[in-house]
C-alpha atoms as a PDB file:
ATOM      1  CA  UNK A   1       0.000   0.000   0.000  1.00  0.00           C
ATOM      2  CA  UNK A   2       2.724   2.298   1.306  1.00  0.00           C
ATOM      3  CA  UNK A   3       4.577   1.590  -2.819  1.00  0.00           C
ATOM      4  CA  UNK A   4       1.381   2.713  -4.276  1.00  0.00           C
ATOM      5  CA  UNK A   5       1.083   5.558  -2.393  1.00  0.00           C
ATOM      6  CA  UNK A   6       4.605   6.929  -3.137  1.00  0.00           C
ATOM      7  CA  UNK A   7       4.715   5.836  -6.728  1.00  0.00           C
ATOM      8  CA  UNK A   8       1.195   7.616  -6.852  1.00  0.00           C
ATOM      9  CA  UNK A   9       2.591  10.957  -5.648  1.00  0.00           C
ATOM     10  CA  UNK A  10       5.735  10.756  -7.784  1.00  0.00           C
ATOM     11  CA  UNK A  11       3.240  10.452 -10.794  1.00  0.00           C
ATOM     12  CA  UNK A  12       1.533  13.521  -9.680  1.00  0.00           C
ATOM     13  CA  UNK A  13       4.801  15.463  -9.312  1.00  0.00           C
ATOM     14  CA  UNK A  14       6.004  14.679 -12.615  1.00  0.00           C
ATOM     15  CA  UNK A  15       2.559  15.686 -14.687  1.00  0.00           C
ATOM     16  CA  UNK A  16       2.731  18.667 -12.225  1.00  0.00           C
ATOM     17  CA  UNK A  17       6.159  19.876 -13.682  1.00  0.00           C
ATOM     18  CA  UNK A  18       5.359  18.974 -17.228  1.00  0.00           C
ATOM     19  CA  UNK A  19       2.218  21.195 -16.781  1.00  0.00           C
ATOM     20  CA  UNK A  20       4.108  24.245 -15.910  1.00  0.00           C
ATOM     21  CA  UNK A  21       6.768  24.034 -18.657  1.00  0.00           C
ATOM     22  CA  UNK A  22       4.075  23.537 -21.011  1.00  0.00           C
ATOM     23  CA  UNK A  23       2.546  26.737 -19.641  1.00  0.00           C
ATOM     24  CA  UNK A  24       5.488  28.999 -20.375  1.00  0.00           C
ATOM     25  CA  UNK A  25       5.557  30.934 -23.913  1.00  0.00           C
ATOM     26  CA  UNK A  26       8.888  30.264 -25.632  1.00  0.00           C
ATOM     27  CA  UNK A  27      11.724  32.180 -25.164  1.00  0.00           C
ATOM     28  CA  UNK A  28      12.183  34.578 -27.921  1.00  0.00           C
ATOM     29  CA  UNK A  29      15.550  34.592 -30.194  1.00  0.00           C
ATOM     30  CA  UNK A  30      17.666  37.778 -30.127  1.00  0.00           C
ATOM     31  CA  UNK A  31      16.574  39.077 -33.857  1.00  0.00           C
ATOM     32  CA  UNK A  32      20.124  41.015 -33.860  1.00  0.00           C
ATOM     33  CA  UNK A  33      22.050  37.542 -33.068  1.00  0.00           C
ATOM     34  CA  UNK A  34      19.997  35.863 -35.812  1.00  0.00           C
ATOM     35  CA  UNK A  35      20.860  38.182 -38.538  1.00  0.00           C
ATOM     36  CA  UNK A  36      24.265  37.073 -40.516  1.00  0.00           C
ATOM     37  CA  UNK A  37      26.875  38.908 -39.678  1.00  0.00           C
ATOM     38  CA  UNK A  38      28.948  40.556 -43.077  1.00  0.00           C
ATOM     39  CA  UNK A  39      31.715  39.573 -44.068  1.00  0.00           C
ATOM     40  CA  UNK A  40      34.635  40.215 -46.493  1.00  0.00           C
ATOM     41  CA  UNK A  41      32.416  38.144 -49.232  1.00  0.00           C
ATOM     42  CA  UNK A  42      30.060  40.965 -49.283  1.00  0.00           C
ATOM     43  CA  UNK A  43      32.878  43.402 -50.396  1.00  0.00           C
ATOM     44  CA  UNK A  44      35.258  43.959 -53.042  1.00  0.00           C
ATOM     45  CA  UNK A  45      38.350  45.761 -53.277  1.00  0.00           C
ATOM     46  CA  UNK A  46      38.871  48.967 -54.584  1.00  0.00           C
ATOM     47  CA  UNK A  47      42.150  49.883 -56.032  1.00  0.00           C
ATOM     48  CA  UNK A  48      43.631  53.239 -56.421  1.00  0.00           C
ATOM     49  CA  UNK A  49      46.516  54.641 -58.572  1.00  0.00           C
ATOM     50  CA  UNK A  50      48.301  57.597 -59.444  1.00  0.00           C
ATOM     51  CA  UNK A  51      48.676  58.548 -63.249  1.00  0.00           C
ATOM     52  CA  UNK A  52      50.904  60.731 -64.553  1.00  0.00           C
ATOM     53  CA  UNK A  53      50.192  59.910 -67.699  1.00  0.00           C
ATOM     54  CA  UNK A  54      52.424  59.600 -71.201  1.00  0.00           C
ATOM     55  CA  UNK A  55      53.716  63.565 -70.534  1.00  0.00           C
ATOM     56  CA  UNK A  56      55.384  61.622 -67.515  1.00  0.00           C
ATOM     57  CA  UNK A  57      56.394  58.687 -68.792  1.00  0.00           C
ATOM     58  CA  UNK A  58      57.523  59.204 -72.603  1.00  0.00           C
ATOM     59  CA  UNK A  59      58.043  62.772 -72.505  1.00  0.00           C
ATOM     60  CA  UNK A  60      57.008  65.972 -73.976  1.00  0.00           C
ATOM     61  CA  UNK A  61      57.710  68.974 -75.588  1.00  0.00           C
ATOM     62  CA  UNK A  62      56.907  72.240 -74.132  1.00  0.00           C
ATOM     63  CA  UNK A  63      55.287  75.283 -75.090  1.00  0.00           C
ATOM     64  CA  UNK A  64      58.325  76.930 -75.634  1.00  0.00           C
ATOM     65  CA  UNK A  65      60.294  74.122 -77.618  1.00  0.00           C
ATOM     66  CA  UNK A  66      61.696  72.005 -74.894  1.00  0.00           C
ATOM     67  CA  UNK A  67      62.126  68.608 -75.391  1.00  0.00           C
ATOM     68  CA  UNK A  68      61.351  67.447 -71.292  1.00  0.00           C
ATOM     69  CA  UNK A  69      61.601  63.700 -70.138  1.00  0.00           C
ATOM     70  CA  UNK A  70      61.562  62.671 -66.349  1.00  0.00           C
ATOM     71  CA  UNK A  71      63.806  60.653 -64.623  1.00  0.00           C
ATOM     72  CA  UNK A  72      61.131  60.805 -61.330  1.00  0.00           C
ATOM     73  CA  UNK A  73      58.069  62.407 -60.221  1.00  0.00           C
ATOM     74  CA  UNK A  74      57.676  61.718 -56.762  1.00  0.00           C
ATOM     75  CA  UNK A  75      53.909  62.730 -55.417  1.00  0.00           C
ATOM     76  CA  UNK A  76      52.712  62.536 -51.580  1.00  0.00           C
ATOM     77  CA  UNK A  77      49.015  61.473 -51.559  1.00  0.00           C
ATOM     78  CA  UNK A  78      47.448  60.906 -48.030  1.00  0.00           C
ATOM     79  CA  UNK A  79      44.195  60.742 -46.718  1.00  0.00           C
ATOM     80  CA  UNK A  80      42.544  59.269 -49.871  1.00  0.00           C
ATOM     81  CA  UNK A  81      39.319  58.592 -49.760  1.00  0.00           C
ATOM     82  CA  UNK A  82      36.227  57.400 -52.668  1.00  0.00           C
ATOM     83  CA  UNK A  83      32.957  58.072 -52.349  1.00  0.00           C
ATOM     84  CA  UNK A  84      29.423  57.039 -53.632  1.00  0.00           C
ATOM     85  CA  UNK A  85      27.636  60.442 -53.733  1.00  0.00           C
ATOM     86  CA  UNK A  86      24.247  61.550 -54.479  1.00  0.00           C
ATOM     87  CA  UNK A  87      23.516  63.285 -56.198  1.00  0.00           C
ATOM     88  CA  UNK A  88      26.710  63.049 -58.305  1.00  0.00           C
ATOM     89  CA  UNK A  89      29.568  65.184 -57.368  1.00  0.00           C
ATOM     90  CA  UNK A  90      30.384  68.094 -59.558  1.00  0.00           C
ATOM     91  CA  UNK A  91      33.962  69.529 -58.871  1.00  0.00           C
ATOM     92  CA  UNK A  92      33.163  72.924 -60.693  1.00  0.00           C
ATOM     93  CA  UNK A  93      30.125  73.648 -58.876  1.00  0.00           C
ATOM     94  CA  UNK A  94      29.841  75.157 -55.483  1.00  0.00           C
ATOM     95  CA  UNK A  95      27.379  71.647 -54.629  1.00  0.00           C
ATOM     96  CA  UNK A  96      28.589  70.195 -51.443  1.00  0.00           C
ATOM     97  CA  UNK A  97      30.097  66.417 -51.878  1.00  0.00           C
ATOM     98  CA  UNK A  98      27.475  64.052 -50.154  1.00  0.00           C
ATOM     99  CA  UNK A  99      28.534  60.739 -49.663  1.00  0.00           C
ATOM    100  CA  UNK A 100      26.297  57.545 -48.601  1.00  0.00           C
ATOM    101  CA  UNK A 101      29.267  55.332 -48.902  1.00  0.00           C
ATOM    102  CA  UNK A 102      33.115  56.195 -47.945  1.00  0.00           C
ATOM    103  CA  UNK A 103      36.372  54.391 -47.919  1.00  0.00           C
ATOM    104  CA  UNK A 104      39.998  55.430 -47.338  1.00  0.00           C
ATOM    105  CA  UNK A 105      43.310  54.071 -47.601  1.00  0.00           C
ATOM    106  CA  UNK A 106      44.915  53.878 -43.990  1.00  0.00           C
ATOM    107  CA  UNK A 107      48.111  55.979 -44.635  1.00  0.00           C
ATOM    108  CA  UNK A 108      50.249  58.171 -46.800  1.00  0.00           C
ATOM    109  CA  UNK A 109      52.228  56.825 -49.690  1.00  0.00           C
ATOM    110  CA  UNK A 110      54.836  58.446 -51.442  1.00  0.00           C
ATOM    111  CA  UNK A 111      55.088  57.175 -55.257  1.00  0.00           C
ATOM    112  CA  UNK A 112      56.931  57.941 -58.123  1.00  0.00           C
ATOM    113  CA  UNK A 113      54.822  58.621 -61.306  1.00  0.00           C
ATOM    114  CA  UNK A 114      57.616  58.323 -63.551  1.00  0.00           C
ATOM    115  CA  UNK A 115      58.390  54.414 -62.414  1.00  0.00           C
ATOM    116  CA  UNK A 116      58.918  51.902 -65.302  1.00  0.00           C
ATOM    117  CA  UNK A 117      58.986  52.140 -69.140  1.00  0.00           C
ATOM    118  CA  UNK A 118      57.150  54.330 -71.780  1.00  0.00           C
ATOM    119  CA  UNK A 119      54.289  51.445 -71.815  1.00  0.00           C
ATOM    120  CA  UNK A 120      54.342  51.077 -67.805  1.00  0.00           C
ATOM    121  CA  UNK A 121      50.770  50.921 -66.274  1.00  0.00           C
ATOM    122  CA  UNK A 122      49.370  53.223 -63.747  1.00  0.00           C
ATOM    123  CA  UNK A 123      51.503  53.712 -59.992  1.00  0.00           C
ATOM    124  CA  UNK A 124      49.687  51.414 -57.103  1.00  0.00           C
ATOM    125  CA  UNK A 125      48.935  53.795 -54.500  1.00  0.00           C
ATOM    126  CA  UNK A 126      46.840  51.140 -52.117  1.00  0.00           C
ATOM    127  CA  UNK A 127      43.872  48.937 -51.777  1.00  0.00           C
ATOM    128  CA  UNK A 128      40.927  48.769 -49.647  1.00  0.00           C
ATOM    129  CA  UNK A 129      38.164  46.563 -48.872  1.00  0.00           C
ATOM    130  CA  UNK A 130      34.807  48.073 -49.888  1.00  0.00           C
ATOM    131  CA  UNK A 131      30.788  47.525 -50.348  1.00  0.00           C
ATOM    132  CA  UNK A 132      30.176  46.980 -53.451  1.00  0.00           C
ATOM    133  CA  UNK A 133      28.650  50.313 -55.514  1.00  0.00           C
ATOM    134  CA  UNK A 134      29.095  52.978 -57.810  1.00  0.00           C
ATOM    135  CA  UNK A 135      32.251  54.926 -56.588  1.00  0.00           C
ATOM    136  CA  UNK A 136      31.856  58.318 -58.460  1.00  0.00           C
ATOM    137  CA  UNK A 137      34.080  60.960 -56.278  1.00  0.00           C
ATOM    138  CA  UNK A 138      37.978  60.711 -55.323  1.00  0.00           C
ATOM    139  CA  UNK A 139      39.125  63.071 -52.549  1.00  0.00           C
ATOM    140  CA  UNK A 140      43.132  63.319 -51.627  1.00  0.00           C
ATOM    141  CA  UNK A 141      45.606  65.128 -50.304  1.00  0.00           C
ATOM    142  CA  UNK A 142      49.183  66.176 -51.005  1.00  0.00           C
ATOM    143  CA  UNK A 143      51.269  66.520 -47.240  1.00  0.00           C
ATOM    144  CA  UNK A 144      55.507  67.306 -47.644  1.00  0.00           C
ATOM    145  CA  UNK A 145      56.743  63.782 -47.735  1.00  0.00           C
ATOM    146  CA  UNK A 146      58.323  63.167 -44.285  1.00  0.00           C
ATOM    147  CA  UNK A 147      60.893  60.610 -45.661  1.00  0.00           C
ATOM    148  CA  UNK A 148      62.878  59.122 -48.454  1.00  0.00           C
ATOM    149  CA  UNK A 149      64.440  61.088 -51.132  1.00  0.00           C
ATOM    150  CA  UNK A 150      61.269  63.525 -51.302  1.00  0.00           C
ATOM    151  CA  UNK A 151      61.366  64.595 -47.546  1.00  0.00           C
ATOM    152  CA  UNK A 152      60.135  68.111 -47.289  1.00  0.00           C
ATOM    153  CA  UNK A 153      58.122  68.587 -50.448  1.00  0.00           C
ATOM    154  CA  UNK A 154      54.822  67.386 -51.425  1.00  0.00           C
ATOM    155  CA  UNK A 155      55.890  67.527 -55.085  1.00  0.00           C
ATOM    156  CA  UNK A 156      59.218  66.623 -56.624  1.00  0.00           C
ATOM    157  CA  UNK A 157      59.990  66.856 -60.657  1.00  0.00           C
ATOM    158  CA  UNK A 158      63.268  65.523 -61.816  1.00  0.00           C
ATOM    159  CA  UNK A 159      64.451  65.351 -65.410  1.00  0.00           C
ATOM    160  CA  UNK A 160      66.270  67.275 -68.195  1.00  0.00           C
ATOM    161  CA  UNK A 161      65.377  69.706 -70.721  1.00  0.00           C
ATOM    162  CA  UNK A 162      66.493  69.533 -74.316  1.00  0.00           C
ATOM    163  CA  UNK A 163      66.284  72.748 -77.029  1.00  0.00           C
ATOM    164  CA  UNK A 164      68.810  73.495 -79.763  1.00  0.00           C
ATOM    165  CA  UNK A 165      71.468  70.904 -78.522  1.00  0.00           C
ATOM    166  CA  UNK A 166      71.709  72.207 -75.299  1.00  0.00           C
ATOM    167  CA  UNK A 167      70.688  70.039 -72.224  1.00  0.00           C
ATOM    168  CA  UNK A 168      69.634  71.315 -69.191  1.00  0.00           C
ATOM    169  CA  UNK A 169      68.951  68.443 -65.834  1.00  0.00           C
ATOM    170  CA  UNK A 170      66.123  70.077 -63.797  1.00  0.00           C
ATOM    171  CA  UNK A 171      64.791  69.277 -60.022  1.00  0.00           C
ATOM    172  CA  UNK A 172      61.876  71.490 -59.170  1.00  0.00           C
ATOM    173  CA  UNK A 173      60.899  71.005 -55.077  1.00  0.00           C
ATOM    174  CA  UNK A 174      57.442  72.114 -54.682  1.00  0.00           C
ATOM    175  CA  UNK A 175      56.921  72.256 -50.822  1.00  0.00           C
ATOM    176  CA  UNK A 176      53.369  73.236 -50.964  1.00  0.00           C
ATOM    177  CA  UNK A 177      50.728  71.243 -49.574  1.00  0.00           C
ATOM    178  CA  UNK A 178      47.479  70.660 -51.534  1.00  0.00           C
ATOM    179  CA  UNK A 179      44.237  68.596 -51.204  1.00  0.00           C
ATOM    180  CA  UNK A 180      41.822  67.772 -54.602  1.00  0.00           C
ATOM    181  CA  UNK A 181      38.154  66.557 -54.195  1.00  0.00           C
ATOM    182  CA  UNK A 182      37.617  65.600 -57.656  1.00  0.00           C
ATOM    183  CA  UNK A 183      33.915  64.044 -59.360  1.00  0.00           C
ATOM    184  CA  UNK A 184      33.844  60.879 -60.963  1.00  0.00           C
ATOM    185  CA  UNK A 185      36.409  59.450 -63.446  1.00  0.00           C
ATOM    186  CA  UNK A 186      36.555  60.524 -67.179  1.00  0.00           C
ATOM    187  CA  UNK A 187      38.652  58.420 -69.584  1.00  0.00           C
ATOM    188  CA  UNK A 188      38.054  55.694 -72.362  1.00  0.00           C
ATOM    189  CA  UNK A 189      36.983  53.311 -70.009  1.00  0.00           C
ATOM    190  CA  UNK A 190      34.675  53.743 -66.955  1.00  0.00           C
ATOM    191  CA  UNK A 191      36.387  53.578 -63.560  1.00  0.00           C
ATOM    192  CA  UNK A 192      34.579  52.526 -59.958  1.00  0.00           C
ATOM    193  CA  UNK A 193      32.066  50.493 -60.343  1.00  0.00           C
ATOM    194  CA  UNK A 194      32.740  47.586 -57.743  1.00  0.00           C
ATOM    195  CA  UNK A 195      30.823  44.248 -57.526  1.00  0.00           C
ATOM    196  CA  UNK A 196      31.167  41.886 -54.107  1.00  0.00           C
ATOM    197  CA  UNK A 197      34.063  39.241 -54.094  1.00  0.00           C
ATOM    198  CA  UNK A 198      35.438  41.708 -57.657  1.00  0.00           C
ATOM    199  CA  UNK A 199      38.080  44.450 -58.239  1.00  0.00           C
ATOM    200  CA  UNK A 200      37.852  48.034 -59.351  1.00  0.00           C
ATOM    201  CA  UNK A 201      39.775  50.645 -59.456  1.00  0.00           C
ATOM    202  CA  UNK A 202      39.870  54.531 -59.314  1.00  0.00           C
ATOM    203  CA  UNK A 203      42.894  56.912 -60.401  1.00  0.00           C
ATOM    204  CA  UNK A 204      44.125  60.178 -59.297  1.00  0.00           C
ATOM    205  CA  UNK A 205      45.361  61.926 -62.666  1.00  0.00           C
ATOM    206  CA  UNK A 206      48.598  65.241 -62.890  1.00  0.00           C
ATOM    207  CA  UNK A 207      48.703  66.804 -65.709  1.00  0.00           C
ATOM    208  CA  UNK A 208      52.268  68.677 -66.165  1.00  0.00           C
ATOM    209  CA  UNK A 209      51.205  70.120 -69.504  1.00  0.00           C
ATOM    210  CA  UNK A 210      49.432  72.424 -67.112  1.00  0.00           C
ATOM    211  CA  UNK A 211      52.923  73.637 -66.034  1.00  0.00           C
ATOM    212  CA  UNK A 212      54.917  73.507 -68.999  1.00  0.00           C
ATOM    213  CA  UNK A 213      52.372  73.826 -72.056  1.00  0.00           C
ATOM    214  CA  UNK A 214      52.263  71.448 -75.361  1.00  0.00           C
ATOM    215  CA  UNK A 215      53.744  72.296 -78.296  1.00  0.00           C
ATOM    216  CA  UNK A 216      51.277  70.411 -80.166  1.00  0.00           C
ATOM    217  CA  UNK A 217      48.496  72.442 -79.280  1.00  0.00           C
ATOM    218  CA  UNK A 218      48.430  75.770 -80.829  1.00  0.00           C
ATOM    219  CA  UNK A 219      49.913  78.884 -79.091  1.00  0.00           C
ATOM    220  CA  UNK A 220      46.571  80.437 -78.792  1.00  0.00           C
ATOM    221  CA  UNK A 221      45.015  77.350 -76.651  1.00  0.00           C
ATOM    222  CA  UNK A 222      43.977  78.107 -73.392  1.00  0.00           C
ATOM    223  CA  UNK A 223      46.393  75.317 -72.510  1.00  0.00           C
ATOM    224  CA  UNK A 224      49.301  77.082 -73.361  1.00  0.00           C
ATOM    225  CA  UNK A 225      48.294  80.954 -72.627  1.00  0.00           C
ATOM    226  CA  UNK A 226      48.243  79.510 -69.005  1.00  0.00           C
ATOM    227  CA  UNK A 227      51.124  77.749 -68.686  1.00  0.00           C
ATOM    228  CA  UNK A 228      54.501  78.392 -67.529  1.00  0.00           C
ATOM    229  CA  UNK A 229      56.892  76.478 -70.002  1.00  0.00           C
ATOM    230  CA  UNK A 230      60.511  75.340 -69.493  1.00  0.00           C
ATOM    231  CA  UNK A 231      62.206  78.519 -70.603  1.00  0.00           C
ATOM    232  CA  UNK A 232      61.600  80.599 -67.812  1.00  0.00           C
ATOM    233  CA  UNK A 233      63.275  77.727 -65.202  1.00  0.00           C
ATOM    234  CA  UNK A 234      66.135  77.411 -67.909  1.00  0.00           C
ATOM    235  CA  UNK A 235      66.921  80.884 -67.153  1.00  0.00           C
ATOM    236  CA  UNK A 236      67.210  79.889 -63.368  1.00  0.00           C
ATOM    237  CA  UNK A 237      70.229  77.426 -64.393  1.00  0.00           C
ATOM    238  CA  UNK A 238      73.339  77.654 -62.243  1.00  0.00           C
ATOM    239  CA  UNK A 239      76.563  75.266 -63.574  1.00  0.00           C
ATOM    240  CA  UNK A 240      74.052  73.854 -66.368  1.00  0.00           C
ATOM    241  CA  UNK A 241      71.493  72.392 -63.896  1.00  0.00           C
ATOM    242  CA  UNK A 242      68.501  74.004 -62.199  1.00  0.00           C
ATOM    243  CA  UNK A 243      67.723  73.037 -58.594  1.00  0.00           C
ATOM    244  CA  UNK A 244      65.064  75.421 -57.169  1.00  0.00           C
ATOM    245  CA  UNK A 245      62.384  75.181 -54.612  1.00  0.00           C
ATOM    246  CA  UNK A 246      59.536  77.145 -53.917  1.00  0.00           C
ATOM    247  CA  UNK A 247      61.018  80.155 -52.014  1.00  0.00           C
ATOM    248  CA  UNK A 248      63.874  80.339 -54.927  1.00  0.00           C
ATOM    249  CA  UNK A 249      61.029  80.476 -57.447  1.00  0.00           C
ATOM    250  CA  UNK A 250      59.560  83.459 -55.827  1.00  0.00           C
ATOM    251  CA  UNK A 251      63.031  85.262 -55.373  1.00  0.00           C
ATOM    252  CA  UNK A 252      64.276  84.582 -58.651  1.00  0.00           C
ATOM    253  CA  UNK A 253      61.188  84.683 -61.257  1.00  0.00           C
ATOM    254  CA  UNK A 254      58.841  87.409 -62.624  1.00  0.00           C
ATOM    255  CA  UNK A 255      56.151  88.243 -60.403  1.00  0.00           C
ATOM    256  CA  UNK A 256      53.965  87.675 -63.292  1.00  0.00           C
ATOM    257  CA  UNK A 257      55.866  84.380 -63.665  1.00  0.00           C
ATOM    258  CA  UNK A 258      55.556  83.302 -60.084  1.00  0.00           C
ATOM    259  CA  UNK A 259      51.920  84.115 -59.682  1.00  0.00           C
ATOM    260  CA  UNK A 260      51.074  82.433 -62.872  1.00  0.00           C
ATOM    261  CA  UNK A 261      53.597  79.214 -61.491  1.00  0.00           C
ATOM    262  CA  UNK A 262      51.425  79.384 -58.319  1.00  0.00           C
ATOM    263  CA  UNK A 263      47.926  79.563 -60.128  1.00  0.00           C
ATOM    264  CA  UNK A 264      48.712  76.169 -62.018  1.00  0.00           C
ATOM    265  CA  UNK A 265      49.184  73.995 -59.020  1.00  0.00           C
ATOM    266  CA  UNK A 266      45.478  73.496 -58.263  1.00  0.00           C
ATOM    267  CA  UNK A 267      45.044  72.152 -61.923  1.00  0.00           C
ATOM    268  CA  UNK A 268      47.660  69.560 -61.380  1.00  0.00           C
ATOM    269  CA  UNK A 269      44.637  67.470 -59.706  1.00  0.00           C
ATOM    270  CA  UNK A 270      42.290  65.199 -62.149  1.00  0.00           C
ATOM    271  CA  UNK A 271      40.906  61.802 -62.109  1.00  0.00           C
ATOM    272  CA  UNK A 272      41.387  61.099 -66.157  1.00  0.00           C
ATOM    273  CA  UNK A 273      40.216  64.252 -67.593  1.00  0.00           C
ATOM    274  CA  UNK A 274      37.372  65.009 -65.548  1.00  0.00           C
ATOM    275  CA  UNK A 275      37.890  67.962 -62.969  1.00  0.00           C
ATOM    276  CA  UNK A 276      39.039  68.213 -59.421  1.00  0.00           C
ATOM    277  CA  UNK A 277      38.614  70.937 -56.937  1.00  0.00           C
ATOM    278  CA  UNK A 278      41.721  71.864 -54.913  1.00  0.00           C
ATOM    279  CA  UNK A 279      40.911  72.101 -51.055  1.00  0.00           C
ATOM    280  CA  UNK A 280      44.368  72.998 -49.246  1.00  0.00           C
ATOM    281  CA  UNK A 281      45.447  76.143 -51.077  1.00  0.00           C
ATOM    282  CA  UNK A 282      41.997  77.781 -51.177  1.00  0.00           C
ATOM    283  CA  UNK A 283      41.793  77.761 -47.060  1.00  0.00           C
ATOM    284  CA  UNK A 284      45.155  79.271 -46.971  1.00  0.00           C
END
């Protein structure tokens, strides 16, 4: 009797316990923990180079007749950052840049545009990981290089100039520090456009025809009415070389010569041939 009793009340216990479990709602799943977390398969990576172009790497003639090739152009770029904007950015506008998407490489690099043959590609600045998109604005800046043959100038042209069988090895220090936010990318082939788990890539574009003109363009072309040319460093030359930085410039040129030197820099800046906007020397 006493077996019955106890296996009785065990019975009773256990349907007891069942019941209240059975009462309780489920406990409800964390909906942050349940979503998938992102990873490096969602992105691609963007890849971003400096271009000199052929004036840099085969050489040019100048407005004034000067036959210039270049044995290095080295160019500090920092804090460069690409952008999906909308609406697109315009560069010659007053519109304000506004980004939904950003990405920037993590730290200065000094390069030299005039690296490798006549055919060489593009200079690798860096690479990022980045959400895949339509990357239509390049932003970067130009700091004095704070190492390496370059140290002290954010801009360093070495070559030689050649008119009338006379040669004529040039190094022009440019200690000036600039900044371009430049629109999207105009060339023969589109630039930016990045798919997950793909590559694309985006390029920061000088043009030193600004500086020294193109004798292939007529004299009249606003090209050349703005630029500098060679002859007017030529006349700088001490011991058949010219070696001048930025304060020599100012002592030793025209004052129409040195303001006209100074008002080319912030055209340097392009991504292909579309425009940039220079940022540093218009605060200053």
């Amino acid at each position: 009797m006493r077996m019955r009793l106890l296996s009785l009340v065990g019975f009773m216990v256990v349907v007891a316990v069942q019941a209240c479990s059975g009462s309780q709602p489920p406990t409800a799943q964390d909906p942050t923990a349940a979503a998938p977390a992102k990873t490096t398969s969602d992105q691609g990576t963007l890849v971003i180079r400096a271009n000199g172009e052929d004036f840099v790497r085969q050489g040019f003639t100048s407005k004034d007749g000067w036959e210039i090739t270049f044995d290095h152009v080295y160019v500090t770029l920092a804090d460069v950052t690409a952008y999906q904007t909308e609406p697109p950015y315009d560069a010659q506008t007053d519109t304000e840049l506004k980004a939904k998407q950003q990405v920037s490489l993590d730290r200065p690099q000094t390069v030299d545009l005039a690296a490798g043959d006549a055919s060489a590609e593009p200079v690798l600045v860096g690479e990022v990981k980045a959400p895949p998109g339509r990357y239509n604005a390049l932003s970067w800046k130009m700091p004095k290089a704070t190492e390496g043959v370059a140290n002290g100038y954010a801009l360093m042209l070495v070559g030689t100039a050649t008119r009338s069988g006379q040669s004529i090895p040039f190094m022009l220090k440019i200690d000036k520090e600039m900044g371009y936010q430049c629109g999207e990318f105009v060339g023969e082939q589109r630039k930016g456009t990045l798919k997950a788990g793909e590559t694309a890539d985006l390029e920061a574009t000088f043009h030193f025809d600004h500086l020294f003109g193109d004798a292939k363009a007529p004299p009249t072309d606003e090209l050349n009415k703005q630029a500098l040319g060679f002859e007017p460093l030529a006349k700088l030359a001490k011991d058949g070389k010219v070696d001048v930085d930025m304060a020599m410039l100012k002592q030793s040129l025209s004052t129409e010569d040195f303001r006209k030197f100074q008002a080319i820099l912030p055209s340097l800046g392009h991504v292909g041939e579309g425009h940039c906007k220079e940022t540093t020397l218009a605060k200053s």
